[in-house]
Protein backbone atom coordinates (compact mmCIF):
# COMPACT_ATOMS: atom_id res chain seq x y z
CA UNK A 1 -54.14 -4.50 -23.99
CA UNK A 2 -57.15 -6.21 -22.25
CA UNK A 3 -55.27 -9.13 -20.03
CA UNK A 4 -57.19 -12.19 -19.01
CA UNK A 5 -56.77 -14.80 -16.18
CA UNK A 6 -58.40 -18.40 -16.79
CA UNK A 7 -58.87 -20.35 -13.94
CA UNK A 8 -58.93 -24.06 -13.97
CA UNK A 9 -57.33 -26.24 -11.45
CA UNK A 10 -57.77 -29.67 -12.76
CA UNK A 11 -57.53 -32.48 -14.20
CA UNK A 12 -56.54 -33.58 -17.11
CA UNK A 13 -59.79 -34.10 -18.99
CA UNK A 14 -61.18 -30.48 -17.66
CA UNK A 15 -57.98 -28.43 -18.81
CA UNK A 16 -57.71 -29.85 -22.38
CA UNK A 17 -61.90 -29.34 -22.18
CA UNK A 18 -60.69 -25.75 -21.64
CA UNK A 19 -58.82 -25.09 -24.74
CA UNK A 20 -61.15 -23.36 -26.84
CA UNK A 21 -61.71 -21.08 -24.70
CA UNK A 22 -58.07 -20.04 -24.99
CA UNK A 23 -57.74 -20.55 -28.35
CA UNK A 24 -60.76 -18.47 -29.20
CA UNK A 25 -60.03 -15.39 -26.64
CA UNK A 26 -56.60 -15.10 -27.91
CA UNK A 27 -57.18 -15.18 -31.78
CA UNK A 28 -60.81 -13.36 -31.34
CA UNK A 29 -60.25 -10.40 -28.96
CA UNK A 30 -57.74 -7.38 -30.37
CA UNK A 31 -54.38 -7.58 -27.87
CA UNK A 32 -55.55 -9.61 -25.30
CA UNK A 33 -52.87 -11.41 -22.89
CA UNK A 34 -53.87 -14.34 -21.40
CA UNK A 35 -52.82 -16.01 -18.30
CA UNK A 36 -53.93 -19.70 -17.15
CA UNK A 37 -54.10 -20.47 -13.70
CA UNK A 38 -53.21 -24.42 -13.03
CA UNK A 39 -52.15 -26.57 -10.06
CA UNK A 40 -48.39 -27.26 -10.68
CA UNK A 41 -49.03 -31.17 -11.48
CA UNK A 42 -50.86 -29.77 -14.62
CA UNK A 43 -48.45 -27.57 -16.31
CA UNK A 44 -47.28 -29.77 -19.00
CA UNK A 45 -50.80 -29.87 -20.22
CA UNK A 46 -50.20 -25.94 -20.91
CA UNK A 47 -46.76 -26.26 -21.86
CA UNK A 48 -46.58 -25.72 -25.19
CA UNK A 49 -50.05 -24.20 -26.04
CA UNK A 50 -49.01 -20.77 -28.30
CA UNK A 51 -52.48 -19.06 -27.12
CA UNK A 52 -51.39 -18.73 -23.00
CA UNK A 53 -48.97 -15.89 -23.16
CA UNK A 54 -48.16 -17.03 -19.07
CA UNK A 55 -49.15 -19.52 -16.60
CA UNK A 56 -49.62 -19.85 -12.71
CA UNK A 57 -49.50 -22.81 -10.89
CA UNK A 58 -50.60 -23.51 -7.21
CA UNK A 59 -47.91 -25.41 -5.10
CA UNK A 60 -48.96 -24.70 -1.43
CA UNK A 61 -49.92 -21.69 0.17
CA UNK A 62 -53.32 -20.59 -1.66
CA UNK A 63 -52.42 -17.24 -0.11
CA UNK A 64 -48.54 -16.94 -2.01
CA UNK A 65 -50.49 -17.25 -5.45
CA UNK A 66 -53.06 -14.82 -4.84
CA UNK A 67 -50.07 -12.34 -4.18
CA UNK A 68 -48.79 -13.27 -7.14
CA UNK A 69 -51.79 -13.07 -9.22
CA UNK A 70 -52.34 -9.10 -7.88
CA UNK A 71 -49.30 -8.04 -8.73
CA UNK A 72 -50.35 -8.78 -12.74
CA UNK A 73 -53.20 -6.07 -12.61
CA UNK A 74 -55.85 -8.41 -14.69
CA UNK A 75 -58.87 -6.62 -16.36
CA UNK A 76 -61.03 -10.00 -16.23
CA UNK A 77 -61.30 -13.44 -14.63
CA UNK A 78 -62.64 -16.56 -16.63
CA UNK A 79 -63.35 -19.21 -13.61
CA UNK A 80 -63.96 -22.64 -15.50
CA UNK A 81 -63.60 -24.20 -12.16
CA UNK A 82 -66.04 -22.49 -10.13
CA UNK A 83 -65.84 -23.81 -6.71
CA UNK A 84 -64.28 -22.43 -3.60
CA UNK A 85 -61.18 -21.89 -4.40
CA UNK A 86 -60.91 -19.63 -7.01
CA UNK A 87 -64.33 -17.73 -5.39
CA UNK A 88 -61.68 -16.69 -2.68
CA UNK A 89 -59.31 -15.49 -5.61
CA UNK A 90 -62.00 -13.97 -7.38
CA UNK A 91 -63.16 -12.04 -4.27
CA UNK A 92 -59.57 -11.10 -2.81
CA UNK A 93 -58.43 -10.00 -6.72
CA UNK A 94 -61.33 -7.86 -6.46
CA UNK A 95 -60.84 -5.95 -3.11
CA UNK A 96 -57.47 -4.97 -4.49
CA UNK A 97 -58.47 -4.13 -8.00
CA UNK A 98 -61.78 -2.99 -8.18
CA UNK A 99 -62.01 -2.54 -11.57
CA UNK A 100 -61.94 -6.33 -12.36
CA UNK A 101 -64.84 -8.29 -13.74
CA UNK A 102 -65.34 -11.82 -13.29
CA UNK A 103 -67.25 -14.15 -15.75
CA UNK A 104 -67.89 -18.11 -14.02
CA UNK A 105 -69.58 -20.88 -15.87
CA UNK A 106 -72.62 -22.73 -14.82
CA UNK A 107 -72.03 -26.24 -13.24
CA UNK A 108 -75.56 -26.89 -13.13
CA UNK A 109 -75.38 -29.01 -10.48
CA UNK A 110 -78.94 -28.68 -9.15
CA UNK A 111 -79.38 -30.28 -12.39
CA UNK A 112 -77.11 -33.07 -12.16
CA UNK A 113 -78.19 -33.61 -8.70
CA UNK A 114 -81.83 -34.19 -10.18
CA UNK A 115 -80.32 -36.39 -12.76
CA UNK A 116 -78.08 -38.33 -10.30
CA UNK A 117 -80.55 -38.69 -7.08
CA UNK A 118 -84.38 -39.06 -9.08
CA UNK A 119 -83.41 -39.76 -12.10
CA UNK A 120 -84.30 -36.49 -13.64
CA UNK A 121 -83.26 -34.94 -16.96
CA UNK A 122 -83.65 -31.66 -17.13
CA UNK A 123 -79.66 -31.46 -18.67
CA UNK A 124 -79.61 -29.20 -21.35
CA UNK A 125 -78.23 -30.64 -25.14
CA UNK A 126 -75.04 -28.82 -24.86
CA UNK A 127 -71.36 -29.99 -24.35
CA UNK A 128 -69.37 -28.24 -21.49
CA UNK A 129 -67.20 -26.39 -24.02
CA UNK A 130 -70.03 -24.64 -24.86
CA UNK A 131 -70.92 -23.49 -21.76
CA UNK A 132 -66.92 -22.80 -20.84
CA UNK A 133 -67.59 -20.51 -24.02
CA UNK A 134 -70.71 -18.66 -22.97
CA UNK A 135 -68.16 -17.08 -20.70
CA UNK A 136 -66.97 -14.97 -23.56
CA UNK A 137 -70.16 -13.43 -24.64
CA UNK A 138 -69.23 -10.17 -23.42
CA UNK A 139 -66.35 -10.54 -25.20
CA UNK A 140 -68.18 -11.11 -28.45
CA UNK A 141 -66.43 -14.16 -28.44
CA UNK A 142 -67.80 -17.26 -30.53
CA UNK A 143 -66.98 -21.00 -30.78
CA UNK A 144 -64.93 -21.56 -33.86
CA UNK A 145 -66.12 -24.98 -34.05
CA UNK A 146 -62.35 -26.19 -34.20
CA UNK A 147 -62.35 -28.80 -31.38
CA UNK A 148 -59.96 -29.27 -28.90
CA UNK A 149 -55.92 -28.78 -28.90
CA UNK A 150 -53.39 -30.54 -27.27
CA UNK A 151 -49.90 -30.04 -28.25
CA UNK A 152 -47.15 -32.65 -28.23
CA UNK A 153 -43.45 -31.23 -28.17
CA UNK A 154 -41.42 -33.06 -30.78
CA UNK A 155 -38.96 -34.85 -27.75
CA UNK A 156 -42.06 -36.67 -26.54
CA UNK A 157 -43.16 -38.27 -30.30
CA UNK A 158 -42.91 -41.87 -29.90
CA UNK A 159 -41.27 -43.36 -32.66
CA UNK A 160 -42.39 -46.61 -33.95
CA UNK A 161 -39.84 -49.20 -33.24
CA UNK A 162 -40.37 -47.99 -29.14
CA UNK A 163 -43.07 -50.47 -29.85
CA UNK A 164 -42.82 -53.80 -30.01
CA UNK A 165 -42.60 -55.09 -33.34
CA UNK A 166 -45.92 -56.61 -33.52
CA UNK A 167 -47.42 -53.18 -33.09
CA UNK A 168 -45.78 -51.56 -35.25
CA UNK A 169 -47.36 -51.68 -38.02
CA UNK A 170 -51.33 -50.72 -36.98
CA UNK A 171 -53.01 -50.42 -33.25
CA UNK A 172 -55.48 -49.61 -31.43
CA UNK A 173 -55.19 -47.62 -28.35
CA UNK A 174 -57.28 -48.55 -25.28
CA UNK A 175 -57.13 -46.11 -22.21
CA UNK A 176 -57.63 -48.14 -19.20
CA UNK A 177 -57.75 -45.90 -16.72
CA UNK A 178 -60.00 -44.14 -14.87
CA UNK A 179 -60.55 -41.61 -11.59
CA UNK A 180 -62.55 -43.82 -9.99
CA UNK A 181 -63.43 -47.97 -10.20
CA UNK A 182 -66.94 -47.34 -11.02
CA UNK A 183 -66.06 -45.40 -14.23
CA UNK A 184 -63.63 -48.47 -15.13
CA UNK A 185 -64.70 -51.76 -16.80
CA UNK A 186 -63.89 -54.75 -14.45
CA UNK A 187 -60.16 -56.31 -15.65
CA UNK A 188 -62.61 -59.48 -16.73
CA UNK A 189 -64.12 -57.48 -19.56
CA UNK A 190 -61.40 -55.28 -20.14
CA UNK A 191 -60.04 -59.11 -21.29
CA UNK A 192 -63.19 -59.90 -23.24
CA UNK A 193 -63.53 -56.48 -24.75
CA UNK A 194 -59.76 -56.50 -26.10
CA UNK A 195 -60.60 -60.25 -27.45
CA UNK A 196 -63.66 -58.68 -29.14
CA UNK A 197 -61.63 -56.31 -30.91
CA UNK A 198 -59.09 -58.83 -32.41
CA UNK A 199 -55.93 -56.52 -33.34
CA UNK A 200 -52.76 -55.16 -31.66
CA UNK A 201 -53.57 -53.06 -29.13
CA UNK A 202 -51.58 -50.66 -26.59
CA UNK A 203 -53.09 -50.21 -23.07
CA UNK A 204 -52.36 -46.88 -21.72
CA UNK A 205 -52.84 -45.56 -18.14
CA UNK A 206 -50.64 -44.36 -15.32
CA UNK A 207 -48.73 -46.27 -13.38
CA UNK A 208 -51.62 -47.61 -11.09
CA UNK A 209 -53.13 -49.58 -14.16
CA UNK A 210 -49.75 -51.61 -14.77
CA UNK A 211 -50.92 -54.45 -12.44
CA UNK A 212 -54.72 -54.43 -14.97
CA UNK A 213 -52.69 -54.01 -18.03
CA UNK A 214 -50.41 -57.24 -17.04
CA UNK A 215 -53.04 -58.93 -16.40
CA UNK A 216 -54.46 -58.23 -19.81
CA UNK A 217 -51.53 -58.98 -21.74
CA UNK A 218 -51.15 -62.50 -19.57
CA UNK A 219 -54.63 -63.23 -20.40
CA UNK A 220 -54.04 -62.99 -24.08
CA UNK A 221 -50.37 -62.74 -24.83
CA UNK A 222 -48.28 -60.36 -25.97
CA UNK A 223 -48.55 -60.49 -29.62
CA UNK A 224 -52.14 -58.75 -28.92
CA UNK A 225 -51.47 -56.53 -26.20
CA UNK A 226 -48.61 -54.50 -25.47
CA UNK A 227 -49.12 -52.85 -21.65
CA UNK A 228 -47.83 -49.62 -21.84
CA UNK A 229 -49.46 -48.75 -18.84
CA UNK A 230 -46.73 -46.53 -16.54
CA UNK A 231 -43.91 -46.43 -18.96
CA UNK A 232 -44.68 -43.31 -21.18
CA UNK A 233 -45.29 -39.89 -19.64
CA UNK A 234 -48.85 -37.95 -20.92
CA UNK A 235 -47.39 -36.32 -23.71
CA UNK A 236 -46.50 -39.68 -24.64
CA UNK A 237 -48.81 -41.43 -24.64
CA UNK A 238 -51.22 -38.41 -26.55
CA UNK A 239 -48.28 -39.56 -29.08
CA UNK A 240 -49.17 -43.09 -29.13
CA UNK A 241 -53.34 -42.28 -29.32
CA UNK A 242 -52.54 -40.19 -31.92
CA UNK A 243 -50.72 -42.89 -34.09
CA UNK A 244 -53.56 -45.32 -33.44
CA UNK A 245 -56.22 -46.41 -35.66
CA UNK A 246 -59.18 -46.19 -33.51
CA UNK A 247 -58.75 -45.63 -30.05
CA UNK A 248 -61.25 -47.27 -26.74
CA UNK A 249 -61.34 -45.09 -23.70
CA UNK A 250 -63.44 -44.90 -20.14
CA UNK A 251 -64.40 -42.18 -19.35
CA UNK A 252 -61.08 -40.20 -18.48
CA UNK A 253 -58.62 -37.36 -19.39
CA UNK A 254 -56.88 -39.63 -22.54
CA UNK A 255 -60.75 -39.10 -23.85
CA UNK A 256 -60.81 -35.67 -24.02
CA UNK A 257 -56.48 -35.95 -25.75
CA UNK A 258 -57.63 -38.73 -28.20
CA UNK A 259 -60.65 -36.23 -29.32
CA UNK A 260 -58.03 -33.14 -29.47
CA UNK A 261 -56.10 -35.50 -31.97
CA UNK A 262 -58.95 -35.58 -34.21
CA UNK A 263 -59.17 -39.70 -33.44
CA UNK A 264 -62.12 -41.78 -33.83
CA UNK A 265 -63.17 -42.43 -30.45
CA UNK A 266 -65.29 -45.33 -28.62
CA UNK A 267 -66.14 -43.81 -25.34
CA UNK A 268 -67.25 -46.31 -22.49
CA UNK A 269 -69.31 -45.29 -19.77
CA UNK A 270 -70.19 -46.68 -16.84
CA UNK A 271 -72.10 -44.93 -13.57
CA UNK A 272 -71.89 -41.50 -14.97
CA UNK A 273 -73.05 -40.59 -18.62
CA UNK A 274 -72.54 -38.34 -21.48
CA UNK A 275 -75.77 -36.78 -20.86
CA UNK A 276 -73.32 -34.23 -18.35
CA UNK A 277 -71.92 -32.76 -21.33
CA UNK A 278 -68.52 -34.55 -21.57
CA UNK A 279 -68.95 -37.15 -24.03
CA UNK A 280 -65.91 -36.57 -26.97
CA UNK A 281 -65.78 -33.01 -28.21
CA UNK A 282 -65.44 -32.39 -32.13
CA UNK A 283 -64.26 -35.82 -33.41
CA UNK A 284 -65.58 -39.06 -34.67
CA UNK A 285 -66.80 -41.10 -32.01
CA UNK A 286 -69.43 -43.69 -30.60
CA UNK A 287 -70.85 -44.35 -27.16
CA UNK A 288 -70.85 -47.80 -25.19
CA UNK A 289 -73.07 -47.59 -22.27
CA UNK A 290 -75.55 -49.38 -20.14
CA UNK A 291 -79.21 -47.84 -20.59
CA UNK A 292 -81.31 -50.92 -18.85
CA UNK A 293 -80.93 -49.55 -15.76
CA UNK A 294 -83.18 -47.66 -13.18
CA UNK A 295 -80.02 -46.85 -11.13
CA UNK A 296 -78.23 -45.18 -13.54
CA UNK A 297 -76.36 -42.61 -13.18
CA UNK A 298 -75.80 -42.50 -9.57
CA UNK A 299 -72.83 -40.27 -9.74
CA UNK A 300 -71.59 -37.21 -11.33
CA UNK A 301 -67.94 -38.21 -10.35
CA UNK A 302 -67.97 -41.95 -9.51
CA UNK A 303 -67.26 -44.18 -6.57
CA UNK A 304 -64.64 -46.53 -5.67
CA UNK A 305 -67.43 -49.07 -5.91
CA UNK A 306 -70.71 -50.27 -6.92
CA UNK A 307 -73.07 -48.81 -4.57
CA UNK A 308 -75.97 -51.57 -4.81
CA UNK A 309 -72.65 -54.28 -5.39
CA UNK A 310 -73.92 -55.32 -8.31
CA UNK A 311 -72.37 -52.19 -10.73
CA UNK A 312 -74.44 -54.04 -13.87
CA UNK A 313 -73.48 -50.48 -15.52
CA UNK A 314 -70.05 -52.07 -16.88
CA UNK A 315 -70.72 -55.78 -16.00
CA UNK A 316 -73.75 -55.85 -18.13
CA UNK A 317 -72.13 -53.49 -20.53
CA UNK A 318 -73.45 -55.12 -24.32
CA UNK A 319 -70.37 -55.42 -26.79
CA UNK A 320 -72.62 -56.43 -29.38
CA UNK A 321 -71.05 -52.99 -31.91
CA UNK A 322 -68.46 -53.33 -34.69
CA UNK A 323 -65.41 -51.63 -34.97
CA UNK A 324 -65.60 -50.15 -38.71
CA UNK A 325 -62.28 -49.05 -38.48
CA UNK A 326 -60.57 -52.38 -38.15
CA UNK A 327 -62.56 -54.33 -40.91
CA UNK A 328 -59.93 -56.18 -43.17
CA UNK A 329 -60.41 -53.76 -46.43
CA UNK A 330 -59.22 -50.62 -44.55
CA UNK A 331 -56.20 -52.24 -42.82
């Protein structure tokens, strides 16, 4: 029985960006046990996927998980993180079990350095599960072209009259959140985008983007918005985005859920861009982004602010699209 340990410490977007490659090792190669390898903030996310036969989760001492992790005698390492961290596992797994192999993925970051600094493109046409995936070539291990997964227990399915009664009926589902401000539209056209669309909509976000998502629903009542911004835990709210018509999202982990939930996505970018390989994966979707701009991208991550101060990227952001979805013959 061939056992396995994926490694991928975060966050949210990356681990559900992950899932084929669990999926597919599990159902593709004869026996195999697989372990995931998580911090402990992240577990949920695994929770309840049926492919990870156990998980490991990093709460302090680097050192007390790596113990851990020897005493399971793995036959192969998958890093989809590839940084230090798990090159100190990989190498300290090693000197006590020689026999191990170790597969890592490319981060091409030379080439998102060219991209980012000079403006470069020399990204290849490929999403990032793909090249999580290329890690399983040995393994004869393909892509079975069946998206993402993300699994919501049945005590976390929101039912519909948790909603306000105005919502009930249809939504839309806009993810305001974001790692950083520069991958987040201003609160201004967060207001002017939500007036655009013209239909019920939930905001969703952690508990940092109640304070936007008030402001939102004060700008144009409640009867349009509903912020449930902070009130619903993840699996939750990957409840809510999956009982939404259409759903609006920066550039953040509730992306990469709303695509595992099949849902028609419209993906808004601002000083990154999809050209990284992380636009939505296997689902309907369209992209909003900036491309009149010399400066752009600037970041592979994102700042807490405009760089140049002006961060035209989202402030200049055209919302001149139509939202199919939400014409009046398909409500």
């Amino acid at each position: 029985m061939p056992k396995f340990l994926i490694l991928r410490f975060s966050s949210i977007g990356d681990i559900v960006l992950t899932t084929p490659v669990v999926r597919c090792l599990k159902q593709q190669v004869p026996n195999a046990e697989v372990h995931f390898c998580t911090k402990k903030s992240f577990a949920g996310l695994l929770e309840h996927n049926p492919y990870i036969d156990q998980t490991h989760l990093l709460e302090g001492s680097l050192n007390t998980l790596i113990g851990q992790l020897n005493a399971e005698q793995f036959d192969y390492i998958i890093d989809l993180h590839h940084n230090l961290r798990t090159s100190i596992i990989k190498l300290r797994l090693k000197l006590a079990r020689p026999s191990i192999r170790s597969f890592s993925f490319d981060k091409l970051n030379t080439r998102k350095w060219l991209l980012t600094r000079w403006k470069v493109n020399t990204m290849p046409p490929v999403h990032i599960v793909d090249r999580y995936m290329a890690t399983l070539h040995t393994f004869g291990v393909i892509n079975d072209e069946q998206g993402l997964d993300y699994f919501i227990p049945y005590r976390d399915q929101v039912e519909p009259d948790w909603l306000p009664a105005t919502h009930r009926p249809h939504y839309v589902a806009y993810a305001i959140g974001g790692q950083h401000n520069t991958k987040k539209l201003p609160v201004p056209r967060m207001i002017e985008l939500c007036r655009k669309i013209d239909y019920p909509i939930v905001l969703l976000g952690g508990k940092e983007d109640a304070a936007a998502g008030t402001e939102i629903e004060q700008a144009l009542g409640s009867k349009l918005i509903y912020n449930a911004c902070g009130k619903y835990n993840l699996n939750q709210s990957a409840s809510l985005l999956q009982q939404a018509r259409v759903v609006f999202s920066h550039d953040t982990g509730l992306m990469h859920i709303a695509s595992a939930l099949k849902k028609k996505v419209y993906s808004i970018w601002g000083n990154t861009t999809p050209l990284f390989g992380m636009f939505p994966y296997k689902t309907p979707y369209a992209i909003l982004e900036n491309n009149d701009l010399s400066c752009r991208p600037c970041s592979k991550i994102g700042y807490a602010k405009c760089p140049l101060g002006h961060f035209k990227c989202m402030n200049d952001l055209s919302f001149e699209f139509e939202v199919k979805e939400l014409r009046r013959k398909n409500v």
